[in-house]
PDB file of N, CA and C in Angstrom:
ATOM      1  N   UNK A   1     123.133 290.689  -4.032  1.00  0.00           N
ATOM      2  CA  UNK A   1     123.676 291.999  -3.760  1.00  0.00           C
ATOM      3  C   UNK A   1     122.983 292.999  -4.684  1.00  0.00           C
ATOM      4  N   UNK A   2     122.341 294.263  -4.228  1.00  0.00           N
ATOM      5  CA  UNK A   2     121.957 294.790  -4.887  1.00  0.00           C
ATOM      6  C   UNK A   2     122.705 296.218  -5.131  1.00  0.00           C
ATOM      7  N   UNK A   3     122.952 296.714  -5.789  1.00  0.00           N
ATOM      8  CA  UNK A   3     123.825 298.339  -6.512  1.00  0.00           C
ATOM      9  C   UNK A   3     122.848 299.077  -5.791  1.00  0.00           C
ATOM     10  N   UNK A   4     123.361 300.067  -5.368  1.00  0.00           N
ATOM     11  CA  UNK A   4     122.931 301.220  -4.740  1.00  0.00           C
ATOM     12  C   UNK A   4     122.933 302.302  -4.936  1.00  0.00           C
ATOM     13  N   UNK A   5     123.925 302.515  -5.360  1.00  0.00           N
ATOM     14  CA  UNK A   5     125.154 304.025  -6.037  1.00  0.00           C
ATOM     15  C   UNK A   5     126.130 303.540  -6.898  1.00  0.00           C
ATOM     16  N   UNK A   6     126.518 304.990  -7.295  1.00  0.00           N
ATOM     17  CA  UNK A   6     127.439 304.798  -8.661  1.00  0.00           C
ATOM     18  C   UNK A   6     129.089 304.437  -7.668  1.00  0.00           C
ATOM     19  N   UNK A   7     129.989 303.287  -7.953  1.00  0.00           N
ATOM     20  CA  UNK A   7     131.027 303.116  -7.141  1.00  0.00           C
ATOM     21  C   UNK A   7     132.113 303.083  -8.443  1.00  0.00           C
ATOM     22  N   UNK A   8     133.140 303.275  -8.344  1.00  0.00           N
ATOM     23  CA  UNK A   8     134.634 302.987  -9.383  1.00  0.00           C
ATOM     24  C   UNK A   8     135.535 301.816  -8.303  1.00  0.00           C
ATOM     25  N   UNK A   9     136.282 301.257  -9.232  1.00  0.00           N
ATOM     26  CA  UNK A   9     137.861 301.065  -8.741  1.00  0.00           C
ATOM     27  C   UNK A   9     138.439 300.381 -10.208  1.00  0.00           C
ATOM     28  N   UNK A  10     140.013 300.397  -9.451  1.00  0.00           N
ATOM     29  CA  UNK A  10     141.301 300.497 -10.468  1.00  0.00           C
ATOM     30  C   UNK A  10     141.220 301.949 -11.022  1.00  0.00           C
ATOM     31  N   UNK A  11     142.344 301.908 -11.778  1.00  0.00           N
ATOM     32  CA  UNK A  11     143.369 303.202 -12.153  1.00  0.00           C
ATOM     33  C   UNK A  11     143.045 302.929 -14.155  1.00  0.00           C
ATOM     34  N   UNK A  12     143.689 303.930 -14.730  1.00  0.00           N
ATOM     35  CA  UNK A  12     144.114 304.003 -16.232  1.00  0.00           C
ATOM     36  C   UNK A  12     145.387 303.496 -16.189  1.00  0.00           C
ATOM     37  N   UNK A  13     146.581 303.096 -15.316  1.00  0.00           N
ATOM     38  CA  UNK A  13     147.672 302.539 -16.147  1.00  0.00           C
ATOM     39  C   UNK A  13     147.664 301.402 -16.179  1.00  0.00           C
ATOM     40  N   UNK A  14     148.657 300.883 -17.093  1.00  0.00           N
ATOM     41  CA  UNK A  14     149.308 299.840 -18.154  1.00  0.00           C
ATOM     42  C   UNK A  14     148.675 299.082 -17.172  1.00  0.00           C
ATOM     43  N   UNK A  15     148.371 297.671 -17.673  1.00  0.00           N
ATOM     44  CA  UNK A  15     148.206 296.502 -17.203  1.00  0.00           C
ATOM     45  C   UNK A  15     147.171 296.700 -15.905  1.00  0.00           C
ATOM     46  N   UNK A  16     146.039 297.556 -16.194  1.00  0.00           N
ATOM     47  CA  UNK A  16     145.051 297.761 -14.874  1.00  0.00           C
ATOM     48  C   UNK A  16     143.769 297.963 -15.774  1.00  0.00           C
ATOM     49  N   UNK A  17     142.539 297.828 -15.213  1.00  0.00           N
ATOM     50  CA  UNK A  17     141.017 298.572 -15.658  1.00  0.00           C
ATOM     51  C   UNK A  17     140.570 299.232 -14.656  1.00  0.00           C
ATOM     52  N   UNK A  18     139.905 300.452 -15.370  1.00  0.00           N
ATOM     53  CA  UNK A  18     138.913 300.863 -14.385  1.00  0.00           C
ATOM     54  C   UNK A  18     137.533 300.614 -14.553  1.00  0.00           C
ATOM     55  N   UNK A  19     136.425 299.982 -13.888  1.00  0.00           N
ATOM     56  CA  UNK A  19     135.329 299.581 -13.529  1.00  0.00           C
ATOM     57  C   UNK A  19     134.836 300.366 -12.356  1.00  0.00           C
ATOM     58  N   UNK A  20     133.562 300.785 -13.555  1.00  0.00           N
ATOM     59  CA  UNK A  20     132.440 301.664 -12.957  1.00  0.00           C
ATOM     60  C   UNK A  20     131.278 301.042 -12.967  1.00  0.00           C
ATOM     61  N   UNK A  21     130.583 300.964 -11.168  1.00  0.00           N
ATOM     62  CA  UNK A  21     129.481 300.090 -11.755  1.00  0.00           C
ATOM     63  C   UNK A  21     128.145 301.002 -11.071  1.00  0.00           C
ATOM     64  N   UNK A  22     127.269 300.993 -11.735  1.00  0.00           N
ATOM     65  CA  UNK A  22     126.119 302.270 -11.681  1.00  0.00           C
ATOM     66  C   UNK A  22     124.806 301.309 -11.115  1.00  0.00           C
ATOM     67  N   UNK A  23     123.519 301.958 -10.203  1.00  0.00           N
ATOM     68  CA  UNK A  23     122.653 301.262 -10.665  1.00  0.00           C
ATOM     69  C   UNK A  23     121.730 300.861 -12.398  1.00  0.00           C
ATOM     70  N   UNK A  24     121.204 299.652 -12.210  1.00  0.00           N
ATOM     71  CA  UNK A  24     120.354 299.678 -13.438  1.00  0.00           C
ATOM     72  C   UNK A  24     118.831 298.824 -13.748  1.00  0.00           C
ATOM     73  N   UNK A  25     117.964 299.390 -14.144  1.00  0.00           N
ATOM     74  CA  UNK A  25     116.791 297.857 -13.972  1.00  0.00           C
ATOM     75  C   UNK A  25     116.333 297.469 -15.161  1.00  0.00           C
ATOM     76  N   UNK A  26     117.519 297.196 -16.368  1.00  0.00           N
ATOM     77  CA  UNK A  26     117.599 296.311 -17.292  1.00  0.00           C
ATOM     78  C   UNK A  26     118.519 295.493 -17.264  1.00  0.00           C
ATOM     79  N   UNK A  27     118.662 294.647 -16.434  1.00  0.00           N
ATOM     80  CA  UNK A  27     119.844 293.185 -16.469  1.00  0.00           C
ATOM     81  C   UNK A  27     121.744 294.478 -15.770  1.00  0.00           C
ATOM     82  N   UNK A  28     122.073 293.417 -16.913  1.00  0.00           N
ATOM     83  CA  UNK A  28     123.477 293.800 -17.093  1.00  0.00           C
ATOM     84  C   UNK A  28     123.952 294.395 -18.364  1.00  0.00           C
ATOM     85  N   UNK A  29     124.116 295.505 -18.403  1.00  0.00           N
ATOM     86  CA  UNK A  29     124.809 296.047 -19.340  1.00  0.00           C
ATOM     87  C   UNK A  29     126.149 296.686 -19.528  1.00  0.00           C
ATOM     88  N   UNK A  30     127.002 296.561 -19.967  1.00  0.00           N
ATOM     89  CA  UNK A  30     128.610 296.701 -20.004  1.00  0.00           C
ATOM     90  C   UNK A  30     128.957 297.382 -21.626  1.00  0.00           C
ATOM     91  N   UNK A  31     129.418 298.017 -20.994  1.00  0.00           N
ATOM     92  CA  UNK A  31     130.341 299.986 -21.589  1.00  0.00           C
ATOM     93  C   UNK A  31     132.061 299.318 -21.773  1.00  0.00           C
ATOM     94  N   UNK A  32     132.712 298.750 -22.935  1.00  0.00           N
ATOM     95  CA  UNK A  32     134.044 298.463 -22.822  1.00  0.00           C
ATOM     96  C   UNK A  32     134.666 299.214 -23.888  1.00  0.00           C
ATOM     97  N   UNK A  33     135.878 299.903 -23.316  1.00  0.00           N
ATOM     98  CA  UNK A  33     136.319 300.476 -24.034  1.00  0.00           C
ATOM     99  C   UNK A  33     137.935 300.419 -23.652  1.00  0.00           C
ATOM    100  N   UNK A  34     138.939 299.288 -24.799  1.00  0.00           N
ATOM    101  CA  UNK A  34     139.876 298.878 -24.439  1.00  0.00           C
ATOM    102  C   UNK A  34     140.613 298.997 -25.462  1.00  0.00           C
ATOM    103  N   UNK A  35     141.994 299.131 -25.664  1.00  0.00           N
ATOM    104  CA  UNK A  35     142.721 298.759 -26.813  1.00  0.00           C
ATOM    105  C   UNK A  35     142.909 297.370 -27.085  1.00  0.00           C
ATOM    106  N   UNK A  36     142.822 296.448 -27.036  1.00  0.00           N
ATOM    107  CA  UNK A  36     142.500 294.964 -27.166  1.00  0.00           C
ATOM    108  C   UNK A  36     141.290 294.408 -27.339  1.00  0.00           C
ATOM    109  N   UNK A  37     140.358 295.689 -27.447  1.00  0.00           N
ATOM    110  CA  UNK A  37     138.794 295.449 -27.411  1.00  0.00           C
ATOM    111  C   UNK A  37     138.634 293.992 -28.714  1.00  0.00           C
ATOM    112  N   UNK A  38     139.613 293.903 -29.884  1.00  0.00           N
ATOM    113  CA  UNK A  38     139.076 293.066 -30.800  1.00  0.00           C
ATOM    114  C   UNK A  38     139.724 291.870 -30.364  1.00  0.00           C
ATOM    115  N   UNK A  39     140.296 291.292 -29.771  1.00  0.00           N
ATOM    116  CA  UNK A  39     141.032 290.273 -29.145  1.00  0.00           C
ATOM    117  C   UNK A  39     140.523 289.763 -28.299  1.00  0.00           C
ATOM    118  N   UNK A  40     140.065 290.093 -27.204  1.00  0.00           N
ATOM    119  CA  UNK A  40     139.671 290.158 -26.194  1.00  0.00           C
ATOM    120  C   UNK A  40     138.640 290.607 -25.276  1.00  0.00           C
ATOM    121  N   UNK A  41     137.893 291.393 -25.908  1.00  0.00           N
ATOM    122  CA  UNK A  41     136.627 292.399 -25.161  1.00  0.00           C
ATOM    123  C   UNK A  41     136.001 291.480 -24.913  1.00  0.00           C
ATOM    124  N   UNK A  42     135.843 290.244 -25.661  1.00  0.00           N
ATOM    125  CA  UNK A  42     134.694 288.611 -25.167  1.00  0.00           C
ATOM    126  C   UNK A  42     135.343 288.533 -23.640  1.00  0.00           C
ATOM    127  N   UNK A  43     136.856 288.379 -23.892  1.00  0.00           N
ATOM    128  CA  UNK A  43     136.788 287.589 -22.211  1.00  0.00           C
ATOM    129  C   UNK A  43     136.944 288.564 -21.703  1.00  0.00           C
ATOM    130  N   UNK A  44     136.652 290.185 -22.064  1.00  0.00           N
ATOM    131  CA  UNK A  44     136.752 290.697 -20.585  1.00  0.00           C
ATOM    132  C   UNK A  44     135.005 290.716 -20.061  1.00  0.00           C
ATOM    133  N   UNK A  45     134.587 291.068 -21.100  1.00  0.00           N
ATOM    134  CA  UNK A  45     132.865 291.058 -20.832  1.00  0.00           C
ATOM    135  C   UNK A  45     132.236 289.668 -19.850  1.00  0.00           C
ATOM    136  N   UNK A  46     133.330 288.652 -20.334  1.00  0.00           N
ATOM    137  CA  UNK A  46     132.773 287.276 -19.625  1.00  0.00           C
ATOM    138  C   UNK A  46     133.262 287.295 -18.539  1.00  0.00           C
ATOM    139  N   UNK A  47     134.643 287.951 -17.919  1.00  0.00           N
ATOM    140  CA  UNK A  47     134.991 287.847 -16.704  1.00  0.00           C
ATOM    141  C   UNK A  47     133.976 288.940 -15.848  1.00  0.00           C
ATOM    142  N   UNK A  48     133.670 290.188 -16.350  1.00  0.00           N
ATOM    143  CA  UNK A  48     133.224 290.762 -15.937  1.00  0.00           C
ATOM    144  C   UNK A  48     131.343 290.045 -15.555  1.00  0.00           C
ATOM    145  N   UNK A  49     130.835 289.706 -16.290  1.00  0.00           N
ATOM    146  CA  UNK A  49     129.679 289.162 -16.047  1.00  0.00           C
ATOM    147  C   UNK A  49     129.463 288.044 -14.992  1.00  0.00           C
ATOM    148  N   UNK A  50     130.834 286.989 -15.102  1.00  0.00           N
ATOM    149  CA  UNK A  50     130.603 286.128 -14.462  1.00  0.00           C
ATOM    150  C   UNK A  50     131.039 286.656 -13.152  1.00  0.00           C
ATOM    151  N   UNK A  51     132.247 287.327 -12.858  1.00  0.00           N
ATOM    152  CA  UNK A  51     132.458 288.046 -11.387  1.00  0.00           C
ATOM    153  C   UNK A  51     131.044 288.558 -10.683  1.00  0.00           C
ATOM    154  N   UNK A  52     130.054 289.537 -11.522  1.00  0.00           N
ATOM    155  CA  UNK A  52     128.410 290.090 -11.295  1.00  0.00           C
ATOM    156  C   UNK A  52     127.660 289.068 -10.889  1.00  0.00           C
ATOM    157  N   UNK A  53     128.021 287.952 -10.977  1.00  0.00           N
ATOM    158  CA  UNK A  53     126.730 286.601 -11.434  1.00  0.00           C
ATOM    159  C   UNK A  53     127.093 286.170 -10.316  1.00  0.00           C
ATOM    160  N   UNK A  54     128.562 285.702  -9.524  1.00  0.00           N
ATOM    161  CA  UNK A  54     129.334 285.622  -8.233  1.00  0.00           C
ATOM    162  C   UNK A  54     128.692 285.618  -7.256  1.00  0.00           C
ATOM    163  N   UNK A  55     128.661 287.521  -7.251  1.00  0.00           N
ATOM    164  CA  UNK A  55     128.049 288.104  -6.324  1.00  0.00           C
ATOM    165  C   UNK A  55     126.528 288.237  -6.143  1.00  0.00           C
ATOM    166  N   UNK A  56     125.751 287.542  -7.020  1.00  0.00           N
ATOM    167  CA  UNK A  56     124.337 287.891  -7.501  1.00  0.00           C
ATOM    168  C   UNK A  56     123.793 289.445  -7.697  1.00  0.00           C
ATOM    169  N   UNK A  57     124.780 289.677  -8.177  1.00  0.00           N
ATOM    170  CA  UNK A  57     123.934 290.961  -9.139  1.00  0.00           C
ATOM    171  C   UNK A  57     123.739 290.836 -10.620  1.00  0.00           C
ATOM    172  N   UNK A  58     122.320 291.149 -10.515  1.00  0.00           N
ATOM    173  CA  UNK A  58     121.393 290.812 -11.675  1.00  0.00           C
ATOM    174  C   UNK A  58     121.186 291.995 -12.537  1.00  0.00           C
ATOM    175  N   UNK A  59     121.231 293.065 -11.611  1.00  0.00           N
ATOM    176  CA  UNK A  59     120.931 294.486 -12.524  1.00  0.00           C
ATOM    177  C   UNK A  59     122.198 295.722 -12.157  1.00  0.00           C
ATOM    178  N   UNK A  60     123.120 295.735 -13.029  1.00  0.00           N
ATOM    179  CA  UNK A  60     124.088 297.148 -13.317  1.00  0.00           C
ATOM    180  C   UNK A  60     124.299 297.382 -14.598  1.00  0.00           C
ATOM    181  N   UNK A  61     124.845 298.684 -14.335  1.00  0.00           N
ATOM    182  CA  UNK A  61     125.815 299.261 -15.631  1.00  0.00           C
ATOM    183  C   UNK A  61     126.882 299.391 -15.126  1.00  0.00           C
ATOM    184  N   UNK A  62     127.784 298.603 -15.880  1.00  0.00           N
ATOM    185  CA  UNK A  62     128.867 298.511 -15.653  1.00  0.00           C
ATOM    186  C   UNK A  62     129.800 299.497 -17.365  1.00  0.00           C
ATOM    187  N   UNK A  63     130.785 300.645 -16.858  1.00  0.00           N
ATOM    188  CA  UNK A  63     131.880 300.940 -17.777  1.00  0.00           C
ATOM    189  C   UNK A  63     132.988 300.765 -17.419  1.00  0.00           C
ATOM    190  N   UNK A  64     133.837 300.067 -18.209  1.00  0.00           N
ATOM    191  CA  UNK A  64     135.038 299.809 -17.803  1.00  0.00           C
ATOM    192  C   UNK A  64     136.405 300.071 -19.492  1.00  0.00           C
ATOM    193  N   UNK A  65     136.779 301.139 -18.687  1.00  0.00           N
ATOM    194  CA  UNK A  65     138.335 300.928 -19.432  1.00  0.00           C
ATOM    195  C   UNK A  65     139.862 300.518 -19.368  1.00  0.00           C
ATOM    196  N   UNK A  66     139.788 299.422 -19.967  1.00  0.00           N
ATOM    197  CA  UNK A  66     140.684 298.757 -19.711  1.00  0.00           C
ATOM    198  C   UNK A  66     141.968 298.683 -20.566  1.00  0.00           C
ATOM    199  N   UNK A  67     143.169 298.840 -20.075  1.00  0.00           N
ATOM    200  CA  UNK A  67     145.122 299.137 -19.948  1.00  0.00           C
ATOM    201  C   UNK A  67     145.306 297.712 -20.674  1.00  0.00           C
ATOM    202  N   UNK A  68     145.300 296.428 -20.859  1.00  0.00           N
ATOM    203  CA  UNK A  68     145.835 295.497 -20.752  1.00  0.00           C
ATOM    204  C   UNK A  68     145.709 294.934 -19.504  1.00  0.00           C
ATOM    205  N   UNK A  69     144.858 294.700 -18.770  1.00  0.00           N
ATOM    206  CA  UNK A  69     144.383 293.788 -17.567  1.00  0.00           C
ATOM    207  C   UNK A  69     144.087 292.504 -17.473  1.00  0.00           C
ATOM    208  N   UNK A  70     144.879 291.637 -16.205  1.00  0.00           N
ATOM    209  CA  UNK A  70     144.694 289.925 -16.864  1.00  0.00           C
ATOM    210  C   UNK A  70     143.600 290.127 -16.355  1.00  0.00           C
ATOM    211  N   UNK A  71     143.143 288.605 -16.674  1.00  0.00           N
ATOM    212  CA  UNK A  71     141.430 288.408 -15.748  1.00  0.00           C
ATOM    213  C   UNK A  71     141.421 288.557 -14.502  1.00  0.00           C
ATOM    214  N   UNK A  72     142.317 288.328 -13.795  1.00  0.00           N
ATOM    215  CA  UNK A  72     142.543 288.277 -11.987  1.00  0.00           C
ATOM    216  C   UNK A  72     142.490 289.844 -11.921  1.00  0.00           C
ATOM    217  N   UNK A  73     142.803 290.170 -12.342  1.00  0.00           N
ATOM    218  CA  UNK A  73     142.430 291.926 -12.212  1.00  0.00           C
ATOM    219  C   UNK A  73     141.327 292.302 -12.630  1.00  0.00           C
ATOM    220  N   UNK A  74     140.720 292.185 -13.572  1.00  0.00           N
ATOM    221  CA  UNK A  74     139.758 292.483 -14.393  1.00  0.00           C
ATOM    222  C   UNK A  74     138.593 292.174 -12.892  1.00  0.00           C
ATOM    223  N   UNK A  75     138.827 290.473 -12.242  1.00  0.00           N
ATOM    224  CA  UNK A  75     137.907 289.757 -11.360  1.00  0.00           C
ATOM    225  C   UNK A  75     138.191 290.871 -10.200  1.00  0.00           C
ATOM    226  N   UNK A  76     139.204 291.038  -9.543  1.00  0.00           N
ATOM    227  CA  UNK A  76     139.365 292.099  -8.241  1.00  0.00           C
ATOM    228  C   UNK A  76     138.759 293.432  -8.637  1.00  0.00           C
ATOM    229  N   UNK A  77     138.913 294.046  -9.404  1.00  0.00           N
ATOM    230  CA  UNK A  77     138.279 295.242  -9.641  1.00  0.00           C
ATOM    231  C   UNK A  77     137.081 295.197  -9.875  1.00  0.00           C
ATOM    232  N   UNK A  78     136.064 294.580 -10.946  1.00  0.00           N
ATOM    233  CA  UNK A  78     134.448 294.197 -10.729  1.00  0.00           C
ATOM    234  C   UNK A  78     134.278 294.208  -9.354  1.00  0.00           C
ATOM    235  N   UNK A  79     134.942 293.288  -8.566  1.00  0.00           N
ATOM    236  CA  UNK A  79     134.506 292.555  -7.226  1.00  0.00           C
ATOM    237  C   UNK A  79     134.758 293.813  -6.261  1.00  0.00           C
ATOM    238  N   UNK A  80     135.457 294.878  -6.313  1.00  0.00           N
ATOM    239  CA  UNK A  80     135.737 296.072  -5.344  1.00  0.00           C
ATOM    240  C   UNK A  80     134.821 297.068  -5.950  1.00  0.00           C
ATOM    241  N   UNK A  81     133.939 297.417  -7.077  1.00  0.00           N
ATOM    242  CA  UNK A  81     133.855 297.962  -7.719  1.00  0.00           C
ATOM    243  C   UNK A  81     132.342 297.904  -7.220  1.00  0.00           C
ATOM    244  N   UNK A  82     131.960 296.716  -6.898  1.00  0.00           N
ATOM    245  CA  UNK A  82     130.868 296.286  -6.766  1.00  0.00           C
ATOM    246  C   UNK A  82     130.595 296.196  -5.031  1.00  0.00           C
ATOM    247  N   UNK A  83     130.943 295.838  -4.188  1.00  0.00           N
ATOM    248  CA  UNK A  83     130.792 296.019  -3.070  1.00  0.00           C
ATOM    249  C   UNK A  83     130.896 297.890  -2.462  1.00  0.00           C
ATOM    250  N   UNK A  84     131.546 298.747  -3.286  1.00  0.00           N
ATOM    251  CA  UNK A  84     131.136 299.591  -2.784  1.00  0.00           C
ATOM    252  C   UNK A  84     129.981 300.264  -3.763  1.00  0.00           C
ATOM    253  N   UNK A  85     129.899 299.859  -4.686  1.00  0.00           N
ATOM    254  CA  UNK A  85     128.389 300.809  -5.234  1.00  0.00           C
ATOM    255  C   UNK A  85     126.858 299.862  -4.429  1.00  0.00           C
ATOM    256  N   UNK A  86     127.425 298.727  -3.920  1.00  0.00           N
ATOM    257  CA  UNK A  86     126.375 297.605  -2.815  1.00  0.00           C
ATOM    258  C   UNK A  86     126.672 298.748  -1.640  1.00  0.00           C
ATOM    259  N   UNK A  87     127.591 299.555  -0.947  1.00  0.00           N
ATOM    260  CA  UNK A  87     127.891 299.915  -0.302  1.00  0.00           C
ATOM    261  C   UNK A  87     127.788 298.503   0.870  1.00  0.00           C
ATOM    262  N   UNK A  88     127.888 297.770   1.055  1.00  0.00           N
ATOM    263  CA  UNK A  88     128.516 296.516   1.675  1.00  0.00           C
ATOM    264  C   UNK A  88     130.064 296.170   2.066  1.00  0.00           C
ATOM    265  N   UNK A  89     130.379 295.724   2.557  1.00  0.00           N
ATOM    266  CA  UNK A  89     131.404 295.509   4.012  1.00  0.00           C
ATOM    267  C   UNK A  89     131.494 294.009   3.834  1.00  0.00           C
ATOM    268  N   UNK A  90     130.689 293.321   3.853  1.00  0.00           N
ATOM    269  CA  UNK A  90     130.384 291.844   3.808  1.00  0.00           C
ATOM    270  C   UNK A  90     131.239 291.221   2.825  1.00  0.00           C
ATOM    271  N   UNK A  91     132.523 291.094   3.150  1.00  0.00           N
ATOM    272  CA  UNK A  91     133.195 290.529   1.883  1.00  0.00           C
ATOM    273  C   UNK A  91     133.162 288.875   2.463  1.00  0.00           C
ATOM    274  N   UNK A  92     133.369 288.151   1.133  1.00  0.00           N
ATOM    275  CA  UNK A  92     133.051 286.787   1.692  1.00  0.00           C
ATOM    276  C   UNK A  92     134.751 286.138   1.420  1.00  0.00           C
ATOM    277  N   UNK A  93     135.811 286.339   2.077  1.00  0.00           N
ATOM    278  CA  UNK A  93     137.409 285.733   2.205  1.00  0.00           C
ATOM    279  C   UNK A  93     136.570 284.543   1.925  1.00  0.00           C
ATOM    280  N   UNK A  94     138.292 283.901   1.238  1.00  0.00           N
ATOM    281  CA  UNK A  94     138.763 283.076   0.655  1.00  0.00           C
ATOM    282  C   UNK A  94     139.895 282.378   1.683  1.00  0.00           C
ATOM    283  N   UNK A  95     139.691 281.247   2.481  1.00  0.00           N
ATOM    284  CA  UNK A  95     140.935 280.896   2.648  1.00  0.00           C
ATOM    285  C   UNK A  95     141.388 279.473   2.430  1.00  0.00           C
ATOM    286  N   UNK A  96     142.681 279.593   1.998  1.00  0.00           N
ATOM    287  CA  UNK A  96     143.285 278.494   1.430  1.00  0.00           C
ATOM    288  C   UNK A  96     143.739 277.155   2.472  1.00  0.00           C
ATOM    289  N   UNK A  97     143.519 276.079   2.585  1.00  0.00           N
ATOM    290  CA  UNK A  97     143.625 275.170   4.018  1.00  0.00           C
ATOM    291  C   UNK A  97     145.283 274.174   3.614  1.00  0.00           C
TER     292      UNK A  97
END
């Protein structure tokens, strides 16, 4: 998947992030700016990278400020965040058997 345009999703309140993901053609680079940043900024950076790695994107800027967000959020928002700056449609469901 390649970034196209600058896309957002999620909100600023409690228990949410917002993730902004930009084009870029140095890798991955990530902007975090959280109140838990010393606790935690590792696993949000790692959820966030590995959600990018998912989808095979190799090159963004990603900023994200993050409320207190679990990883399942942290993962849905990268992942919405990212299909529209792909401007892509192509979501690949999940279903459970």
């Amino acid at each position: 998947m390649k970034i196209v345009k600058a896309a957002q999703a999620g909100t600023v309140e409690s228990s949410d992030i917002v993730v902004k993901i930009e084009p870029n053609e140095n890798g991955v680079e990530i902007e975090l700016t959280s109140s838990v940043k010393q606790q935690y900024g590792t696993q949000i950076e790692t959820v966030i990278r590995e959600t990018l790695k998912e989808l095979g994107i190799e090159n963004a800027k990603v900023t994200a400020i993050d409320k207190g967000a679990l990883d399942c959020t942290v993962r849905a928002r990268t992942q919405a965040a990212a299909f529209r700056a792909a401007d892509s449609t192509d979501y690949p469901w999940k279903t459970e058997a």
